[in-house]
Protein backbone atom coordinates (compact mmCIF):
# COMPACT_ATOMS: atom_id res chain seq x y z
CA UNK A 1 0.00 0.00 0.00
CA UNK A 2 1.26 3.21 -1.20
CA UNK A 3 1.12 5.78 1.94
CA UNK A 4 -0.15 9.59 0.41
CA UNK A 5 3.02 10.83 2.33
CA UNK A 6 5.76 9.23 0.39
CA UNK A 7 4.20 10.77 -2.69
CA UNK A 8 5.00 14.48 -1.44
CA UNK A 9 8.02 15.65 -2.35
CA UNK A 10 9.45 19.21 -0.96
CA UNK A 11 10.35 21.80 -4.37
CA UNK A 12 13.52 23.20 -3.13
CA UNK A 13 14.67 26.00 -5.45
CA UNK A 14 18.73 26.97 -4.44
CA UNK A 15 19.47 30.86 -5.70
CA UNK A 16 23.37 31.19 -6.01
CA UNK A 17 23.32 27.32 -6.30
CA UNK A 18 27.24 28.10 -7.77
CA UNK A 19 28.35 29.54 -4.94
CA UNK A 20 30.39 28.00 -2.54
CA UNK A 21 26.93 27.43 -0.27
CA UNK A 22 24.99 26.27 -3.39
CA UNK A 23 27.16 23.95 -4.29
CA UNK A 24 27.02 22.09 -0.67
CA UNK A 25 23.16 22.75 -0.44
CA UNK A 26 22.55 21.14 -4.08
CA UNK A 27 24.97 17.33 -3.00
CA UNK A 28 23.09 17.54 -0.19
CA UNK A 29 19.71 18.02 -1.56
CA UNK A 30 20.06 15.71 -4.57
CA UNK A 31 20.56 13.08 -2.49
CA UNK A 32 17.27 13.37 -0.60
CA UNK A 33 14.37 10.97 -1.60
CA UNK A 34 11.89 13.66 -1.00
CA UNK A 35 13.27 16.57 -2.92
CA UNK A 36 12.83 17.85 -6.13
CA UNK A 37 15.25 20.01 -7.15
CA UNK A 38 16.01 23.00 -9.39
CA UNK A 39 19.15 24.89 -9.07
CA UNK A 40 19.49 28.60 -10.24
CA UNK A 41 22.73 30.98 -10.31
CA UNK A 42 23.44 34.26 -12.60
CA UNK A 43 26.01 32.53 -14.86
CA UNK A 44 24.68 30.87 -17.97
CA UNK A 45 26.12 27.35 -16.63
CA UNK A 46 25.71 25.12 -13.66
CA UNK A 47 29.04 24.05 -11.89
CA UNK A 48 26.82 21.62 -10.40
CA UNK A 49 26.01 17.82 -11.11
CA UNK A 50 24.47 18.70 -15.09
CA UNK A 51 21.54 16.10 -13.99
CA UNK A 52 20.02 18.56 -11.73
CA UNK A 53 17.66 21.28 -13.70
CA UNK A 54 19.06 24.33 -13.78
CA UNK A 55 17.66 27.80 -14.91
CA UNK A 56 19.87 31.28 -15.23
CA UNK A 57 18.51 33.80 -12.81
CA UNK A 58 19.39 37.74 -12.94
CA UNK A 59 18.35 38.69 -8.94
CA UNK A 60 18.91 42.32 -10.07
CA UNK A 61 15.70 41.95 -12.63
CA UNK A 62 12.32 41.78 -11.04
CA UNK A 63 11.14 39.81 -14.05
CA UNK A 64 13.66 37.35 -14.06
CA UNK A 65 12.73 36.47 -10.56
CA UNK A 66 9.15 36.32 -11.25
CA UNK A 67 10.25 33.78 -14.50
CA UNK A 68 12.39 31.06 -12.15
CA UNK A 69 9.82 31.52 -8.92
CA UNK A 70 6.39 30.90 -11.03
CA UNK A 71 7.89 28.36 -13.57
CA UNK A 72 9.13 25.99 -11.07
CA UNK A 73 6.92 26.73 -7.96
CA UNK A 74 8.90 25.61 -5.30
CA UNK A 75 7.47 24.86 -1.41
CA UNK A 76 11.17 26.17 -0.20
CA UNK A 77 13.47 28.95 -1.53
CA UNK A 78 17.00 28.63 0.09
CA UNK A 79 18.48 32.61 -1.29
CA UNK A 80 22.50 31.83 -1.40
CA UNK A 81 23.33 34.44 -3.63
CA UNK A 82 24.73 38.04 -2.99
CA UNK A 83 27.03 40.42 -3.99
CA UNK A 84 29.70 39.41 -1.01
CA UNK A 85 32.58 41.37 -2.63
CA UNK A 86 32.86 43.71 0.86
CA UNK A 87 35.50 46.07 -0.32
CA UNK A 88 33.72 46.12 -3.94
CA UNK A 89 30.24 46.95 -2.23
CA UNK A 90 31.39 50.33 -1.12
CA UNK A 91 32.52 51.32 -5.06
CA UNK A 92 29.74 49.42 -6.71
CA UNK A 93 27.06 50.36 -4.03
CA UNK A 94 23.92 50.20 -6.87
CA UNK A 95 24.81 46.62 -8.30
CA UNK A 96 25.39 45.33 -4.62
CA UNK A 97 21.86 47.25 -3.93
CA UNK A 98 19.95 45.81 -7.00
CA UNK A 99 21.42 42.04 -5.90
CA UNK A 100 21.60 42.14 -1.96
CA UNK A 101 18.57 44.08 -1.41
CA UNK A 102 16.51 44.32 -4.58
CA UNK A 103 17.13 40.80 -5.69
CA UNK A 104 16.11 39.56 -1.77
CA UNK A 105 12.21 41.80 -2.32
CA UNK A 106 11.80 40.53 -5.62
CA UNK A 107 12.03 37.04 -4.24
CA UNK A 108 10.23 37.74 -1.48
CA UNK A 109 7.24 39.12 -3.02
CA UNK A 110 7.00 36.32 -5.24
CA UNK A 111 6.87 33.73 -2.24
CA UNK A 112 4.39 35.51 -0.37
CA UNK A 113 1.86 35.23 -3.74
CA UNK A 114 2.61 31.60 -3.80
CA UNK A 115 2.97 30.52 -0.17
CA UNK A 116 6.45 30.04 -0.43
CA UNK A 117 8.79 29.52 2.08
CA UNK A 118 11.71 31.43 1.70
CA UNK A 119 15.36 30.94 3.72
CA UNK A 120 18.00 33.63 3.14
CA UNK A 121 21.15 33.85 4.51
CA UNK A 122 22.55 37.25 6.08
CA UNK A 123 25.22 37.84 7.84
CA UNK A 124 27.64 38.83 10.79
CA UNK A 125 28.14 42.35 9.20
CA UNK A 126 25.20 43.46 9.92
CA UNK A 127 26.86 44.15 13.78
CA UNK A 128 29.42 46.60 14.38
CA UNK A 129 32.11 44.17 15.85
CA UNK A 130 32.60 46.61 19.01
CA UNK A 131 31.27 43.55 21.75
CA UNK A 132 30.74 40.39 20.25
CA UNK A 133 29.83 37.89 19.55
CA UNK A 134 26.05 38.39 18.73
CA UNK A 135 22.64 36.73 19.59
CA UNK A 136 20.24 37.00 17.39
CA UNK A 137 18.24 39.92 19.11
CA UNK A 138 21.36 42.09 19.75
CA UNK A 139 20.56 45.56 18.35
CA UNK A 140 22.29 45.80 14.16
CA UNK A 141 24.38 47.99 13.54
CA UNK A 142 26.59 47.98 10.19
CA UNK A 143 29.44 49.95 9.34
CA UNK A 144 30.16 49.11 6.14
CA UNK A 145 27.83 49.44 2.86
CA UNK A 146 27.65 45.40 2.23
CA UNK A 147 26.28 45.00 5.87
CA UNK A 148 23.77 47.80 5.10
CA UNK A 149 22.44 46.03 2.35
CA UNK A 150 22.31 42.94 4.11
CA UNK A 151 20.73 44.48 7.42
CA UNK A 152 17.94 46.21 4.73
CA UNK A 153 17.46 42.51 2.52
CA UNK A 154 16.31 41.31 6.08
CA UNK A 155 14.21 44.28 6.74
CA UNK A 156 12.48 43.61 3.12
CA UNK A 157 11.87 40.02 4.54
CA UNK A 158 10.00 41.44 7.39
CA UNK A 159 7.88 44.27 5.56
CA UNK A 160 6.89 42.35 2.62
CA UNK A 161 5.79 39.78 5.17
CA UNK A 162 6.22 36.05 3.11
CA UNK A 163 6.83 33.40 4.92
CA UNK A 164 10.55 33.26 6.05
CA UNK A 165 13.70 32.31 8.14
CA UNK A 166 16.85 34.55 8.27
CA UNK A 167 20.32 32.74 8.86
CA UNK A 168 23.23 34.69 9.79
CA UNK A 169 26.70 33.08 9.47
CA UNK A 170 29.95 33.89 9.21
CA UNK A 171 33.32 32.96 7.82
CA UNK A 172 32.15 30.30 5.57
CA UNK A 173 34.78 27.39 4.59
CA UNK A 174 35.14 23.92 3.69
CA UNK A 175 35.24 21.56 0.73
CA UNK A 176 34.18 23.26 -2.58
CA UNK A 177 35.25 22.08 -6.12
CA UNK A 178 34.21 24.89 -8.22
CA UNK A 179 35.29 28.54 -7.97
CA UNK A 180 37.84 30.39 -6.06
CA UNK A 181 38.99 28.52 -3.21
CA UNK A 182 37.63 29.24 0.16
CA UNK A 183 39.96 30.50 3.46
CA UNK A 184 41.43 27.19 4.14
CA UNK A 185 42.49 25.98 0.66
CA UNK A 186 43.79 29.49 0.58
CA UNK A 187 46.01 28.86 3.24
CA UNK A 188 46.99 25.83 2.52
CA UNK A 189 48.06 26.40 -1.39
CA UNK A 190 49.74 29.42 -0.47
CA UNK A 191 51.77 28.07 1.99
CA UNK A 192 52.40 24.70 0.21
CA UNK A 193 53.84 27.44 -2.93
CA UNK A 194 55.90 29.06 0.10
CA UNK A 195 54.34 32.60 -0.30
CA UNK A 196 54.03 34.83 2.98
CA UNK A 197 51.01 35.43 4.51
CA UNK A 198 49.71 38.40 6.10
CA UNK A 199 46.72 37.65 8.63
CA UNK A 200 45.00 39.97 10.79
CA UNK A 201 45.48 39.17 14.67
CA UNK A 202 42.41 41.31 15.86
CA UNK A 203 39.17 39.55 13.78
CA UNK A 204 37.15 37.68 16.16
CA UNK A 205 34.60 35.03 14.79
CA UNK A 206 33.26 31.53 14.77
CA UNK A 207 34.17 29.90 11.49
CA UNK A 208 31.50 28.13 10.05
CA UNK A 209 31.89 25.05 8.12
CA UNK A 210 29.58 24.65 4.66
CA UNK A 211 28.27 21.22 5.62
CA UNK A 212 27.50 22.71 9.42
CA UNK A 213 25.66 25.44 7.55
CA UNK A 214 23.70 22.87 5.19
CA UNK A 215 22.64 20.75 8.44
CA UNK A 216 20.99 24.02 9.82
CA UNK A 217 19.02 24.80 6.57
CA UNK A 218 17.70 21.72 6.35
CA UNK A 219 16.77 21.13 10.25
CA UNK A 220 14.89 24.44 9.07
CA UNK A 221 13.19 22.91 6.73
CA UNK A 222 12.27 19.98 8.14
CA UNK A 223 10.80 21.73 11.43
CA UNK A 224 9.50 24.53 9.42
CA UNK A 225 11.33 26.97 11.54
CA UNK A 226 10.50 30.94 10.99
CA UNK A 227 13.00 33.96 12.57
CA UNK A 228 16.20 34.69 12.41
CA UNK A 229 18.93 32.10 13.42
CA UNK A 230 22.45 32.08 13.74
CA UNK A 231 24.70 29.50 12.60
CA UNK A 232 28.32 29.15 13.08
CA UNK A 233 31.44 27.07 15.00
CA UNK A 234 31.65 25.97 18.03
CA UNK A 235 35.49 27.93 17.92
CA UNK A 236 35.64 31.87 18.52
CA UNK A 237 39.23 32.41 17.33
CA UNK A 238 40.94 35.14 15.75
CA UNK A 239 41.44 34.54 12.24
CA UNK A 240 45.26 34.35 12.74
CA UNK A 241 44.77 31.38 15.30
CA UNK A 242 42.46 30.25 12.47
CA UNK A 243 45.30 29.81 9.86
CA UNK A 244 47.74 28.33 12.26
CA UNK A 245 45.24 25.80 13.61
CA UNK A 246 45.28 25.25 9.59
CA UNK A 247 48.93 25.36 9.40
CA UNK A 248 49.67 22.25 12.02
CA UNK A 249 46.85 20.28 10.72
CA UNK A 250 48.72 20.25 7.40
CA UNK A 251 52.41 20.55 8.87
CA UNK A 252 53.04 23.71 7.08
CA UNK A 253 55.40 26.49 7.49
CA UNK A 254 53.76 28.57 10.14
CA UNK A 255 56.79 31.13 9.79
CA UNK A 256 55.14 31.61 6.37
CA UNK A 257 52.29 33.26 8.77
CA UNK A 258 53.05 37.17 9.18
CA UNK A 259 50.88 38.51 11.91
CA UNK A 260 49.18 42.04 10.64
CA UNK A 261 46.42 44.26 12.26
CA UNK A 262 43.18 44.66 10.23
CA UNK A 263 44.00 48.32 9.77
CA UNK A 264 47.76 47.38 7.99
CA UNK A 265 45.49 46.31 5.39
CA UNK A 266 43.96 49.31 4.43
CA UNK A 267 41.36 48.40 3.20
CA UNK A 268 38.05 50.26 1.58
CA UNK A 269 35.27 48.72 3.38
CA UNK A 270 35.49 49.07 7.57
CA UNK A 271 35.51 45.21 9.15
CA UNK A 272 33.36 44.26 12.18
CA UNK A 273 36.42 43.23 14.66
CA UNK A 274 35.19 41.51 17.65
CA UNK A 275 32.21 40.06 15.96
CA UNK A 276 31.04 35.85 15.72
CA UNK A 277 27.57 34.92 16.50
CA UNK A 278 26.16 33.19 19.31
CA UNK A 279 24.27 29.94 18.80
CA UNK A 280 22.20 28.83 21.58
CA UNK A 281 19.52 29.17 19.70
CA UNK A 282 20.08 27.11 16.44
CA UNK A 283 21.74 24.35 19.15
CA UNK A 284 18.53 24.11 21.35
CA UNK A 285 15.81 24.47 18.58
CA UNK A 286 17.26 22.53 15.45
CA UNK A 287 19.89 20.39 17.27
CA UNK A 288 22.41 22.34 15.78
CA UNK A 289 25.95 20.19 16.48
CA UNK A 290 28.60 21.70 14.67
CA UNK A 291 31.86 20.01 14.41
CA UNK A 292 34.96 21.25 15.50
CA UNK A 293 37.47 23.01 13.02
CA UNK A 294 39.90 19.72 13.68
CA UNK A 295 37.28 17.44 12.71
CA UNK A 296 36.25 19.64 9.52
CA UNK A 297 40.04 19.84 8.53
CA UNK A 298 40.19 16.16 8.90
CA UNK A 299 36.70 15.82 6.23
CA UNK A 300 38.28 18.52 3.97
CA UNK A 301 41.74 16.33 3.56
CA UNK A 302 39.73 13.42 3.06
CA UNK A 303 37.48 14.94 0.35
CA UNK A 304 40.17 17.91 -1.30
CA UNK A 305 42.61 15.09 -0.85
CA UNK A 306 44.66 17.98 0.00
């Protein structure tokens, strides 16, 4: 006897399924029973697995929302894409605008007509960095023009009113095939080449591993969970104790690491300093466990074989 339940399969439509994120969320995803997928990014071609559907979406163009949204009709919208470029944000302030804010209403008006459930993720940067790390209901306060746009996409969340979670995360890494490399491959191939490298001593965060931040979404999913949520490590670290946690996991050259404050970098875009979010929440209401950065380094060896 065929059970009405097994029929029902969840429409999960990924935005930004390229991106380091997407990628994750779509292996995961395509290897659920109950899922049907369709995967969506701004470039013309998937880096994904070619036998999941894929359709080219423009977040900056209301109508090419509405086209992706309405032809595939999905129960769940996970938004992974965003103009994360911070330095770049504060030069190209109207693209970042159209993708990080625009792109985030255009979705969200399109769930609310069709009951959609839609999951974006934000970010740390929408704090200052003065007293971290964060709980979800700690006042916002950005300094820089990407965390502005991020701190108004979740505003536009709340206002247009569709049915939604907000994740906030920060320092995203682990295994990703396509596309620049993330922090610890980083690390790891520039110190394998022997280059110097100059990390800042005085960034405070939790790192969060990819697959950590996959778990989360779909615990969210599967508990229909609304709000905001914050997902990161188990580790607040700064993110030069980050790279030499990376360097004696690999045995590399840690004199290779040249210790730097944020402000040596000069940099366009203001950084939150002593930021990371707190995760009580996401631990006690999803049975959140994330792993710690040894065990993550060991699964990105493993899978990078690096």
């Amino acid at each position: 006897m065929i059970h009405s339940h097994d029929l029902i399969k969840n429409r999960i439509l990924i935005v930004g399924a390229n991106g380091m994120l997407g990628q994750r969320l779509i292996g995961y995803f395509q290897a659920e029973k109950n899922v049907e997928l369709l995967a969506s990014s701004v470039e013309e071609i998937s880096y994904n697995d070619p036998s999941v559907p894929y359709m080219q979406i423009d977040m900056s163009k209301r109508e090419s929302v509405k086209n992706v949204v309405y032809d595939f009709y999905p129960d769940y919208i996970i938004n992974a894409a965003a103009f994360t470029n911070v330095d770049l944000c504060e030069k190209e302030r109207e693209t970042a605008w159209k993708v990080n804010v625009k792109g985030v209403e255009y979705l969200a008006e399109t769930s609310r007509i069709i009951d959609t459930h839609l999951i974006h993720i934000s970010t740390d940067y929408v704090f200052d960095g003065k007293n971290g790390p964060y709980a979800e209901n700690a006042k916002p306060n950005p300094l820089g023009y990407y965390g502005r746009t991020k701190l108004a996409s979740e505003n536009a969340l709340r206002l247009i009113g569709a049915t939604n979670t907000i994740i906030r995360t920060n320092v995203l890494y682990g295994p990703v095939k396509n596309g620049r490399p993330d922090f610890v491959r980083w690390v790891v191939n520039s110190l394998k080449d022997g280059k110097e490298i100059r990390i800042v001593t005085d960034q405070i965060n939790n790192p969060t591993y990819l697959d950590d931040l996959v778990q989360a979404i779909s615990r969210i999913i599967e508990f229909r969970k609304q709000g905001i949520f914050n997902v990161g490590g188990k580790e607040f670290l700064s993110r030069y104790d980050f790279t030499l946690k990376i360097a004696d996991f690999f045995r590399l050259d840690k004199s290779l690491i040249k210790p730097i404050k944020t402000c040596d970098l000069h940099q366009l875009a203001p950084r939150p300093l002593k930021s990371g979010l707190v995760i009580l929440k996401a631990e006690t209401s999803l049975g959140y466990m994330p792993h710690s950065i040894q065990d993550t380094l060991v699964k990105m060896k493993k899978e990078l074989a690096l």
